[in-house]
PDB file of N, CA and C in Angstrom:
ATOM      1  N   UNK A   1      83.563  70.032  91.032  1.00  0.00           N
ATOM      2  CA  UNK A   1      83.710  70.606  89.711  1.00  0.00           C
ATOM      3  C   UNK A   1      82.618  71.651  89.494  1.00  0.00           C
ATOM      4  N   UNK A   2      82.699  72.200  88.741  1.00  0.00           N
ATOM      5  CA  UNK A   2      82.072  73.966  89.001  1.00  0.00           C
ATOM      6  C   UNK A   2      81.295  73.757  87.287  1.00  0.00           C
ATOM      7  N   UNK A   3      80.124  73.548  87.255  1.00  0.00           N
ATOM      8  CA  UNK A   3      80.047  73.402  85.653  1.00  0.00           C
ATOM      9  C   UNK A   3      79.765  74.747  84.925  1.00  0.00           C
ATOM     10  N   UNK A   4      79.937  74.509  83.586  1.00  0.00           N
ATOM     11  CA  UNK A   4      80.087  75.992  83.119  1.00  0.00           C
ATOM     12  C   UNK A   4      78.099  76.747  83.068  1.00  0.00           C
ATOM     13  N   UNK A   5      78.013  77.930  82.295  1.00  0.00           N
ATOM     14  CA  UNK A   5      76.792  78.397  82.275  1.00  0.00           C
ATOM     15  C   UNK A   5      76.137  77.530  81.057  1.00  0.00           C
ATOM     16  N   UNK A   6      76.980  77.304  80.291  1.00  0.00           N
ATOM     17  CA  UNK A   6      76.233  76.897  78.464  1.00  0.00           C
ATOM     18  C   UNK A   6      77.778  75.611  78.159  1.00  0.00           C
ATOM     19  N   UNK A   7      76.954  74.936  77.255  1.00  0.00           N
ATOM     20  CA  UNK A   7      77.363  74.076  76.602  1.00  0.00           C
ATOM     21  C   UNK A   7      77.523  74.271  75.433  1.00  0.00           C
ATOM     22  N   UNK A   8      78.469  74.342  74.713  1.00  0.00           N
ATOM     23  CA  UNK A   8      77.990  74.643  72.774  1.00  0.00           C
ATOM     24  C   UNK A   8      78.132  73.663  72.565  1.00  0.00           C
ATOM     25  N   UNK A   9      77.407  72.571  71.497  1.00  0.00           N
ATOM     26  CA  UNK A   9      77.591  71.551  71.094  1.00  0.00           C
ATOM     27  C   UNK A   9      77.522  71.876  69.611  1.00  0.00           C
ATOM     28  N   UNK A  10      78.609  71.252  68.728  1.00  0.00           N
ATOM     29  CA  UNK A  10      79.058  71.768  67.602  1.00  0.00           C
ATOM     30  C   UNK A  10      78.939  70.405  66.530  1.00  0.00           C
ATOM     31  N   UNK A  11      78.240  69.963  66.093  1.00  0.00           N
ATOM     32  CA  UNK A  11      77.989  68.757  64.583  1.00  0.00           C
ATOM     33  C   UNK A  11      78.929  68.212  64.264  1.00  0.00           C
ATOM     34  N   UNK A  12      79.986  67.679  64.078  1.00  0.00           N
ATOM     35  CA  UNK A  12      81.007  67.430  63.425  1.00  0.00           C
ATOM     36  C   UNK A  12      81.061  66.343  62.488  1.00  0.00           C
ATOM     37  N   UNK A  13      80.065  65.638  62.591  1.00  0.00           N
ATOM     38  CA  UNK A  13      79.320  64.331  61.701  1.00  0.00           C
ATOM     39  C   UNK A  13      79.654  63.192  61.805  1.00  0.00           C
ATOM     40  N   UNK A  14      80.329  63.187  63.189  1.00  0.00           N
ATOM     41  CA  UNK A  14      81.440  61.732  63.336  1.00  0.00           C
ATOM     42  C   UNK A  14      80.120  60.527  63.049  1.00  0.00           C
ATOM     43  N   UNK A  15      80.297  59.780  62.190  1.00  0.00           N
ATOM     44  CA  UNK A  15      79.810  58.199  62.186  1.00  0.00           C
ATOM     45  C   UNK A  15      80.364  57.027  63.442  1.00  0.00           C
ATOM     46  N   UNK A  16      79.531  56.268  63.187  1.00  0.00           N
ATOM     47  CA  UNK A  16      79.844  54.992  64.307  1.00  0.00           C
ATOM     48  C   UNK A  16      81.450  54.673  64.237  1.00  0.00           C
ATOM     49  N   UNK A  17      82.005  54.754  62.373  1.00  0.00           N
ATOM     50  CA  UNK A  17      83.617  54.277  62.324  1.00  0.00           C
ATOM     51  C   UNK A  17      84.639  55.181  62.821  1.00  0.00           C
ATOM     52  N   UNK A  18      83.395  56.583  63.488  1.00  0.00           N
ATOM     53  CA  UNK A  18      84.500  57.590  63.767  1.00  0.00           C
ATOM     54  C   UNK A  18      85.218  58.778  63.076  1.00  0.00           C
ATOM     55  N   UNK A  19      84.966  58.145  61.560  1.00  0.00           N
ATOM     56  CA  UNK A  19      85.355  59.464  60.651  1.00  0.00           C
ATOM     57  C   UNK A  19      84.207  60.327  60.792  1.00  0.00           C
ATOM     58  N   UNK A  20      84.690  61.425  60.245  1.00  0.00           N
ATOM     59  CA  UNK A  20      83.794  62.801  60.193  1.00  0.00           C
ATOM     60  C   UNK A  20      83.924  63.058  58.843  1.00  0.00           C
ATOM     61  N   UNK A  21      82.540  62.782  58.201  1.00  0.00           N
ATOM     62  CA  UNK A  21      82.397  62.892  56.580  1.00  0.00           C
ATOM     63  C   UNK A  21      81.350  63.410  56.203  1.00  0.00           C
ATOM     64  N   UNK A  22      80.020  63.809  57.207  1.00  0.00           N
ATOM     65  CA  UNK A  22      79.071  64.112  57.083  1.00  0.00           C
ATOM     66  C   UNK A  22      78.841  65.765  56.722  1.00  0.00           C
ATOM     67  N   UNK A  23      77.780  66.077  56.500  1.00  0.00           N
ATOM     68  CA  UNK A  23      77.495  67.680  55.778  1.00  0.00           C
ATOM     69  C   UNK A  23      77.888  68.608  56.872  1.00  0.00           C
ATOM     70  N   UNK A  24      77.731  68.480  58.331  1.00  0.00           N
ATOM     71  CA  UNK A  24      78.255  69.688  58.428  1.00  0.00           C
ATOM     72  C   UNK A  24      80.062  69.856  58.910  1.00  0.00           C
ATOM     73  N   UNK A  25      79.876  68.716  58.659  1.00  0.00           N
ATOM     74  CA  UNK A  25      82.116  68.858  58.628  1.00  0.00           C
ATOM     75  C   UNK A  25      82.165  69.013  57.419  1.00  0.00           C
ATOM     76  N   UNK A  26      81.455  68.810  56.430  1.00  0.00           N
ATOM     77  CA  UNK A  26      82.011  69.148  54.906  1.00  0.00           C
ATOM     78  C   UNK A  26      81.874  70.796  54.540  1.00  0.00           C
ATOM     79  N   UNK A  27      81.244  71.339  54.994  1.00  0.00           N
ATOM     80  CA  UNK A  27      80.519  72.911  55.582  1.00  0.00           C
ATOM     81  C   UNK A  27      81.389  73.631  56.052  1.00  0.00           C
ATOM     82  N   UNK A  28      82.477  72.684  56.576  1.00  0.00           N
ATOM     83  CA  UNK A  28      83.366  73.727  57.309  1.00  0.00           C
ATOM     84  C   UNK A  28      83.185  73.687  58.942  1.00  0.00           C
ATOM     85  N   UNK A  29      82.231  72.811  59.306  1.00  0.00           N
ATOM     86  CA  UNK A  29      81.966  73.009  60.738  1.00  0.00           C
ATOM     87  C   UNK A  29      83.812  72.564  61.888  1.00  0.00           C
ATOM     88  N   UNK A  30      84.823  72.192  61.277  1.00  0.00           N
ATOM     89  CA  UNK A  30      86.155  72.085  61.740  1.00  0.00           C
ATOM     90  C   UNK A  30      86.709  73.344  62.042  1.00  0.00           C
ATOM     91  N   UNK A  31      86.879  74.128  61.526  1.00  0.00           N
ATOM     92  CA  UNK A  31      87.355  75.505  61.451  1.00  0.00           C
ATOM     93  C   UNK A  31      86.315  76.520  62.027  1.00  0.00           C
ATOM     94  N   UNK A  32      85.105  76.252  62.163  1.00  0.00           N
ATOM     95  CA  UNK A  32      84.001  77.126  63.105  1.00  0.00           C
ATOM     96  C   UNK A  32      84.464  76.921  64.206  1.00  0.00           C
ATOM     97  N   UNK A  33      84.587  75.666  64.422  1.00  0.00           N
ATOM     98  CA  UNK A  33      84.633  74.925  66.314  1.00  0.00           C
ATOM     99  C   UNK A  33      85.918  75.649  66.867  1.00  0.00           C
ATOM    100  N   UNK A  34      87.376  75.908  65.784  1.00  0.00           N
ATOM    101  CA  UNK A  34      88.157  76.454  66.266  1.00  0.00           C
ATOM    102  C   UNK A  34      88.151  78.177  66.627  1.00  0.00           C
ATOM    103  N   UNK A  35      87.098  78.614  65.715  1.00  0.00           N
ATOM    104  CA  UNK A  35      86.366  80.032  65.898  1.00  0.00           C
ATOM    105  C   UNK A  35      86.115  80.584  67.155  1.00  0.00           C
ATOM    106  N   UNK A  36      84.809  79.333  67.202  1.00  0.00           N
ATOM    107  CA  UNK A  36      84.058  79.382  68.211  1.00  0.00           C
ATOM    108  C   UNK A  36      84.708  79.223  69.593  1.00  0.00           C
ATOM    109  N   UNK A  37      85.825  78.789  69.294  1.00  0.00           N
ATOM    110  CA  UNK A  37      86.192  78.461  70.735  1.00  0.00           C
ATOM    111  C   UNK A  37      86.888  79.168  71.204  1.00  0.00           C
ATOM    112  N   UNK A  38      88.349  80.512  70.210  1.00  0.00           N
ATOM    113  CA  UNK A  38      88.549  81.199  70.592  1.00  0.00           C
ATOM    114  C   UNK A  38      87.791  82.592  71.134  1.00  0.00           C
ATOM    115  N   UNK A  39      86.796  82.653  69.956  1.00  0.00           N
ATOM    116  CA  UNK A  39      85.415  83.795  70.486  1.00  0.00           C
ATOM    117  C   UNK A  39      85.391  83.925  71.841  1.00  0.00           C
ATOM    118  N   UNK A  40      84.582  82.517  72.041  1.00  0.00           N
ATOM    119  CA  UNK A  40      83.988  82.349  73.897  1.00  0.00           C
ATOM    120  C   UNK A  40      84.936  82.851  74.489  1.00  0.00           C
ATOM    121  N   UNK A  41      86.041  82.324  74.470  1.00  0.00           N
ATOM    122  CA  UNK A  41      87.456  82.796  75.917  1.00  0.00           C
ATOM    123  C   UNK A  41      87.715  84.652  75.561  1.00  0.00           C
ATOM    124  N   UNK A  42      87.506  85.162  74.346  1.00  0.00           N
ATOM    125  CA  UNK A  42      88.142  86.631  74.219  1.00  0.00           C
ATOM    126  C   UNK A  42      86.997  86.999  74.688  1.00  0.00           C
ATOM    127  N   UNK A  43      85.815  86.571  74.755  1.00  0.00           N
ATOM    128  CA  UNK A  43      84.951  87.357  75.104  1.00  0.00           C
ATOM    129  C   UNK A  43      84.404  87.393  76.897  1.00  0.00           C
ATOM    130  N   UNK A  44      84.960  86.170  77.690  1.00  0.00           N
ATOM    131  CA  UNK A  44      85.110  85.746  78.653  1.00  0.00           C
ATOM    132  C   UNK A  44      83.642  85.093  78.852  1.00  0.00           C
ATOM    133  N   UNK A  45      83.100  84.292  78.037  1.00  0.00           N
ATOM    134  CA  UNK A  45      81.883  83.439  78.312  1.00  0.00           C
ATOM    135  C   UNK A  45      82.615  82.193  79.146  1.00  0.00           C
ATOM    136  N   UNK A  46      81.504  81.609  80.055  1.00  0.00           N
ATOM    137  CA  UNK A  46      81.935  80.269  80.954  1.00  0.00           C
ATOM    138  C   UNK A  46      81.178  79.430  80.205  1.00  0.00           C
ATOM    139  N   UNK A  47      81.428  78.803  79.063  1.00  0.00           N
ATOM    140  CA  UNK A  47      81.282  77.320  78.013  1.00  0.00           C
ATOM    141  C   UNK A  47      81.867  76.959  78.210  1.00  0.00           C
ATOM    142  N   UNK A  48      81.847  75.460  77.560  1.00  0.00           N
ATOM    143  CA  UNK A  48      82.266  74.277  77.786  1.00  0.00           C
ATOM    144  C   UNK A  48      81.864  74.156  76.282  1.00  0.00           C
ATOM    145  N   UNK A  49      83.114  73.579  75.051  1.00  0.00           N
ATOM    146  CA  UNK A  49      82.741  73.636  74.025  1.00  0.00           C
ATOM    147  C   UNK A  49      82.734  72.047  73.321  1.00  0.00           C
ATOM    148  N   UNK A  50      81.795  71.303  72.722  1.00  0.00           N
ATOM    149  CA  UNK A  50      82.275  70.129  72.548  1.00  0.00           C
ATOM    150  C   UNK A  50      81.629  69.639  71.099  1.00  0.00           C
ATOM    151  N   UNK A  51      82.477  69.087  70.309  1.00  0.00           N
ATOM    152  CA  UNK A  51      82.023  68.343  68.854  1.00  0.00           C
ATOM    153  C   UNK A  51      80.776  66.910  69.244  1.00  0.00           C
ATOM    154  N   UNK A  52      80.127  66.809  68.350  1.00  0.00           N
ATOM    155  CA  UNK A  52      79.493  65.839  68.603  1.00  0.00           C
ATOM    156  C   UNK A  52      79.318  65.095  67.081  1.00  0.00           C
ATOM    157  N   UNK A  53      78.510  63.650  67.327  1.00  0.00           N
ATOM    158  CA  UNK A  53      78.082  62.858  66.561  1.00  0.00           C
ATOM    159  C   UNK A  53      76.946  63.667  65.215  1.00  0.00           C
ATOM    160  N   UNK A  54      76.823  63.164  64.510  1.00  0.00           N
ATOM    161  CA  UNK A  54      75.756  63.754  63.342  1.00  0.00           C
ATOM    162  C   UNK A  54      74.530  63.673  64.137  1.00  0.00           C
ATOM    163  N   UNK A  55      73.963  65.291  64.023  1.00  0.00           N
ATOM    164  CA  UNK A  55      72.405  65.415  64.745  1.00  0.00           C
ATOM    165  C   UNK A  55      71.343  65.336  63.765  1.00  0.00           C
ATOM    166  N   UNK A  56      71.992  64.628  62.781  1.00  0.00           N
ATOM    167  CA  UNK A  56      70.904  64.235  62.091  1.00  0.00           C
ATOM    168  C   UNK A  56      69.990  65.172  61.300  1.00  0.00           C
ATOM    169  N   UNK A  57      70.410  66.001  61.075  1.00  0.00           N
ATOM    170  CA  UNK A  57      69.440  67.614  60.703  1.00  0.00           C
ATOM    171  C   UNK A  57      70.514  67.957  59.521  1.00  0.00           C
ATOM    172  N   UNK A  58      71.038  67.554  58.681  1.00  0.00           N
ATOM    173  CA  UNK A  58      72.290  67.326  57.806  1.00  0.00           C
ATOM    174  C   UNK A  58      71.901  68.640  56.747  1.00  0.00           C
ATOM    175  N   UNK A  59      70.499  68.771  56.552  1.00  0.00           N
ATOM    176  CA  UNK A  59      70.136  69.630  55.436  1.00  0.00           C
ATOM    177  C   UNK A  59      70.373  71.342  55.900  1.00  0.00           C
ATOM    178  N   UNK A  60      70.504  71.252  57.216  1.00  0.00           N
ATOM    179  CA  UNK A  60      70.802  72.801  57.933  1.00  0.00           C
ATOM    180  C   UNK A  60      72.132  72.678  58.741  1.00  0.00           C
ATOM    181  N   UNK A  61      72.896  71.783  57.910  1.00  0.00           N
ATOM    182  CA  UNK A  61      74.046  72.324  58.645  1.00  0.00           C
ATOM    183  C   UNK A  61      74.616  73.331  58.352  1.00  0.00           C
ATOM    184  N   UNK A  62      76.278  73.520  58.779  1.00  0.00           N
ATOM    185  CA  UNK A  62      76.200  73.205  60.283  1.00  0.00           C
ATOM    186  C   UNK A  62      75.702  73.312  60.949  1.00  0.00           C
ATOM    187  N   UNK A  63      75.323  72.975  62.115  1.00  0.00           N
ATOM    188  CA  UNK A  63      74.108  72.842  63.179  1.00  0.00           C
ATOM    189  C   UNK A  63      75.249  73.039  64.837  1.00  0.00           C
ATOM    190  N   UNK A  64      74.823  73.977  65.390  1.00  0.00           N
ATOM    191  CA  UNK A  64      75.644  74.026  66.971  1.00  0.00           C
ATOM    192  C   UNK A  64      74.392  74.345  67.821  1.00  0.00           C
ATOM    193  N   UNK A  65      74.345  73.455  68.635  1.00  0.00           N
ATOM    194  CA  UNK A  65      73.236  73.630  70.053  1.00  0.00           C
ATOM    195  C   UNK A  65      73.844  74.022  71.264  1.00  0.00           C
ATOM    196  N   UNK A  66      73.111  74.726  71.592  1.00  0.00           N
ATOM    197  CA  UNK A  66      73.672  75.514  72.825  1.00  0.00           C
ATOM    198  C   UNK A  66      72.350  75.117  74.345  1.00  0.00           C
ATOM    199  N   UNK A  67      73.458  74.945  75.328  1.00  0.00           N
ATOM    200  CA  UNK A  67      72.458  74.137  76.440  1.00  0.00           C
ATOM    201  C   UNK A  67      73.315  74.529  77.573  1.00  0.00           C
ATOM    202  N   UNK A  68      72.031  75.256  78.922  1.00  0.00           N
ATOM    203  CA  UNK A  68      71.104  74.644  79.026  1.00  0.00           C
ATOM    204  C   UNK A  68      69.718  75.430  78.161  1.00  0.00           C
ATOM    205  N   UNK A  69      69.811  76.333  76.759  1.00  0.00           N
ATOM    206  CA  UNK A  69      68.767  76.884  76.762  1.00  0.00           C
ATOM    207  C   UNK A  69      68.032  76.411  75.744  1.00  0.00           C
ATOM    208  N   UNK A  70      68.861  74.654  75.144  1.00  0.00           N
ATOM    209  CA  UNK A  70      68.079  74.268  74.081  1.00  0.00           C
ATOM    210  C   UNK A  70      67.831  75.156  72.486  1.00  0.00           C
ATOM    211  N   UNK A  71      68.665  75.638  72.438  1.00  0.00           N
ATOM    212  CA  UNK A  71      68.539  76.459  70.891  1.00  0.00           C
ATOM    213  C   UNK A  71      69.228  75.518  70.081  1.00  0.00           C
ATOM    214  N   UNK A  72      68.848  75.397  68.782  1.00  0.00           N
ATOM    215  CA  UNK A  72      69.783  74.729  67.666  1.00  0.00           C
ATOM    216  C   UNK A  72      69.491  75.638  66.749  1.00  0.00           C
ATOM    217  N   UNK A  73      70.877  75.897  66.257  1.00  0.00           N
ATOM    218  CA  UNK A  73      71.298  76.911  65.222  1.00  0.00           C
ATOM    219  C   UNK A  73      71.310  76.091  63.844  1.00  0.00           C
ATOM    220  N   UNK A  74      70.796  76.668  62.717  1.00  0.00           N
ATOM    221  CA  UNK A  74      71.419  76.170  61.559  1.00  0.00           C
ATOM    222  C   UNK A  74      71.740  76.865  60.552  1.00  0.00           C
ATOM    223  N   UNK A  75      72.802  76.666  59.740  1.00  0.00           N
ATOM    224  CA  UNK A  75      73.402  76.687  58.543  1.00  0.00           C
ATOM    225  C   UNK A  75      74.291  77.800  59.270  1.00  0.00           C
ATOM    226  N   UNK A  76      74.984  77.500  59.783  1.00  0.00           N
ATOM    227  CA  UNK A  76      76.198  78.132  61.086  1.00  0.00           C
ATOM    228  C   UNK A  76      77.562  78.165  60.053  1.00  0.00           C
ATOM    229  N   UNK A  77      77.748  78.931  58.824  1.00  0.00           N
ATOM    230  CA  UNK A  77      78.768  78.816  57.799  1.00  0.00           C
ATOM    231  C   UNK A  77      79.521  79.177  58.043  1.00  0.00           C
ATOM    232  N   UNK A  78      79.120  80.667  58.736  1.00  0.00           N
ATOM    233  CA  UNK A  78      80.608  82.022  58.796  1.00  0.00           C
ATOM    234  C   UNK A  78      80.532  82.750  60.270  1.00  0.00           C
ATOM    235  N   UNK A  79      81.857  83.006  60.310  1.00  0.00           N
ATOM    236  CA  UNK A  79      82.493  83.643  61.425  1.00  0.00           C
ATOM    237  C   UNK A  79      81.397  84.782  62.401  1.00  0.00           C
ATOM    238  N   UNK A  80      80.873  85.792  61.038  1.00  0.00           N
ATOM    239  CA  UNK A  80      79.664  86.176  61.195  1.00  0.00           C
ATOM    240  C   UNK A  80      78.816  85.746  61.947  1.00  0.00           C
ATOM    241  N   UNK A  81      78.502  84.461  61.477  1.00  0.00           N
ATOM    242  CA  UNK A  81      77.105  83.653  62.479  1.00  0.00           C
ATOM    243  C   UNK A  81      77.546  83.452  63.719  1.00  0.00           C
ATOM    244  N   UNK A  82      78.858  82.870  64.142  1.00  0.00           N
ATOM    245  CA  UNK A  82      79.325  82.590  65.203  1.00  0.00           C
ATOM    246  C   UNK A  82      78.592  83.775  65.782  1.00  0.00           C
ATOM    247  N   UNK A  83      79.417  85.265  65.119  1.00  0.00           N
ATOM    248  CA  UNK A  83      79.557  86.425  66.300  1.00  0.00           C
ATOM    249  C   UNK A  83      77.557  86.383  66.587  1.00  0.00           C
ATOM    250  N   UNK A  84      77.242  86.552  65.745  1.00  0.00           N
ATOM    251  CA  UNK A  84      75.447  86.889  66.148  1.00  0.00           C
ATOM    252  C   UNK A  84      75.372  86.166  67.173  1.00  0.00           C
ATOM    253  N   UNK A  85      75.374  84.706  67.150  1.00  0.00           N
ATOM    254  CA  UNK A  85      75.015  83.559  68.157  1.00  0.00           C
ATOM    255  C   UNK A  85      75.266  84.111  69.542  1.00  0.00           C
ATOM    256  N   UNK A  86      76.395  84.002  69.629  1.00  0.00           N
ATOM    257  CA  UNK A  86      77.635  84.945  70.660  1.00  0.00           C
ATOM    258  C   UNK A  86      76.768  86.013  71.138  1.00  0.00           C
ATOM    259  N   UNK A  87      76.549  87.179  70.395  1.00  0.00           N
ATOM    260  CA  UNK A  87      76.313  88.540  70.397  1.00  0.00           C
ATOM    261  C   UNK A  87      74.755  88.149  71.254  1.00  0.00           C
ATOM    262  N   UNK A  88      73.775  87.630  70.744  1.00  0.00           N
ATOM    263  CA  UNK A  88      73.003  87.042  71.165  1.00  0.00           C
ATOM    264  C   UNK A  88      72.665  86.366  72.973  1.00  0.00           C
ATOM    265  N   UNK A  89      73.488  85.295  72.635  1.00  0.00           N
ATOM    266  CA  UNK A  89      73.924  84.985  74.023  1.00  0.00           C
ATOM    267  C   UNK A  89      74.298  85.342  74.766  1.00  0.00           C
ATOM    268  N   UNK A  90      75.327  86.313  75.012  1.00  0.00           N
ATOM    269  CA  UNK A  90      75.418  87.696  75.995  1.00  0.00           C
ATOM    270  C   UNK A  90      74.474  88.110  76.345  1.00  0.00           C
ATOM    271  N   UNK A  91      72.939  88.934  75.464  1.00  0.00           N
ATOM    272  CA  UNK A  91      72.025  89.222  76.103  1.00  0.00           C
ATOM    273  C   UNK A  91      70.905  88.802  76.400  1.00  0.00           C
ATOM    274  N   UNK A  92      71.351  86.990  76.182  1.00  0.00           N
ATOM    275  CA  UNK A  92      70.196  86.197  77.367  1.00  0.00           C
ATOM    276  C   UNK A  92      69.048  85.758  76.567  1.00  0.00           C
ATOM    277  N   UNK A  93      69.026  86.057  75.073  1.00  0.00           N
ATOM    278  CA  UNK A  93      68.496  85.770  73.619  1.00  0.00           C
ATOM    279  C   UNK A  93      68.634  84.907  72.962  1.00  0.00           C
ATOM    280  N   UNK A  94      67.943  84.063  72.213  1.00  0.00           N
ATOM    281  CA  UNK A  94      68.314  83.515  70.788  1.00  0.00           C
ATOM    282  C   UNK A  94      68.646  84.387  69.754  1.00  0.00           C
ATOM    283  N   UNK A  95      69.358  83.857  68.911  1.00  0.00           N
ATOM    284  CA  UNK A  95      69.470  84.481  67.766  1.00  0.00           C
ATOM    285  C   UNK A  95      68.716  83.778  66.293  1.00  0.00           C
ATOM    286  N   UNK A  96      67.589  84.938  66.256  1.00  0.00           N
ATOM    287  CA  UNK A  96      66.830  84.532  65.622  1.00  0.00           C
ATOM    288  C   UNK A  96      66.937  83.953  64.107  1.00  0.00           C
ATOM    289  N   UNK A  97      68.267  84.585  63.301  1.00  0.00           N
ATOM    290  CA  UNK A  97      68.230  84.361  61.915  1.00  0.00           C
ATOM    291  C   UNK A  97      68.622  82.989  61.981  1.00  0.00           C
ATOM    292  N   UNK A  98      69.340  82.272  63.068  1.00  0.00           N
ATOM    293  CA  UNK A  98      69.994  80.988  63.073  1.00  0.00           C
ATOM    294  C   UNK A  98      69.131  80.349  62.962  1.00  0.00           C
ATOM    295  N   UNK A  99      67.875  80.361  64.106  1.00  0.00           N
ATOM    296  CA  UNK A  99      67.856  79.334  65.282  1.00  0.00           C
ATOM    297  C   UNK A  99      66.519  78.697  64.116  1.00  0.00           C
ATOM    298  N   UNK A 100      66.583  77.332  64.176  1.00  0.00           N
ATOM    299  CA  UNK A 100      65.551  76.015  64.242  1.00  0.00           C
ATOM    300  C   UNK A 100      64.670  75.601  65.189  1.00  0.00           C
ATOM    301  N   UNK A 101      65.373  75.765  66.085  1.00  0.00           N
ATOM    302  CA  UNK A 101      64.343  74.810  66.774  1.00  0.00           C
ATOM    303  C   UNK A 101      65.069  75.478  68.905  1.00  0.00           C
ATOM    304  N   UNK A 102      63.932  75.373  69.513  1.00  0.00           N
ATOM    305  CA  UNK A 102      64.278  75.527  70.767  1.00  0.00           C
ATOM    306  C   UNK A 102      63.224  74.842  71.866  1.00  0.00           C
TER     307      UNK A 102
END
């Protein structure tokens, strides 16, 4: 298996029962992930895109981490942010207005 360059890992707030009720699915982070995922392929990035559990950082959501370069993005609202992130990542950068923590 050939793994990709980056990982996006995307908040979705799932709890232990499995629902997704937390701040950054309430944010809209459902409809980013579907964004985000067409973005990557039009733009021909090699990700691997995947929802995850609540990262616990609830006050900056949505929150999407990108790995292997360790960036966490926050308050990831609009289509906009996607493209920066994106725009960003192409040239091997963080994107600074997002990013929290790296």
């Amino acid at each position: 298996m050939k793994k990709p360059n980056y990982h996006i890992l995307v908040c979705n707030s799932f709890r232990m029962a499995g629902d997704a009720q937390g701040a950054c699915n309430k944010k809209g982070a459902p409809t980013l992930l579907q964004y985000l995922m067409e973005e990557c392929s039009d733009r021909g990035l090699d990700v691997a895109v995947s929802t995850t559990g609540c990262l616990n950082i609830c006050s900056q959501g949505p929150v999407i981490v990108i790995q292997p370069n360790n960036f966490w993005y926050g308050e990831v609202e609009t289509e906009d942010a996607i493209d920066a992130i994106l725009d960003a990542l192409e040239e091997g950068e963080a994107c600074q207005k997002y990013l929290i923590s790296e």
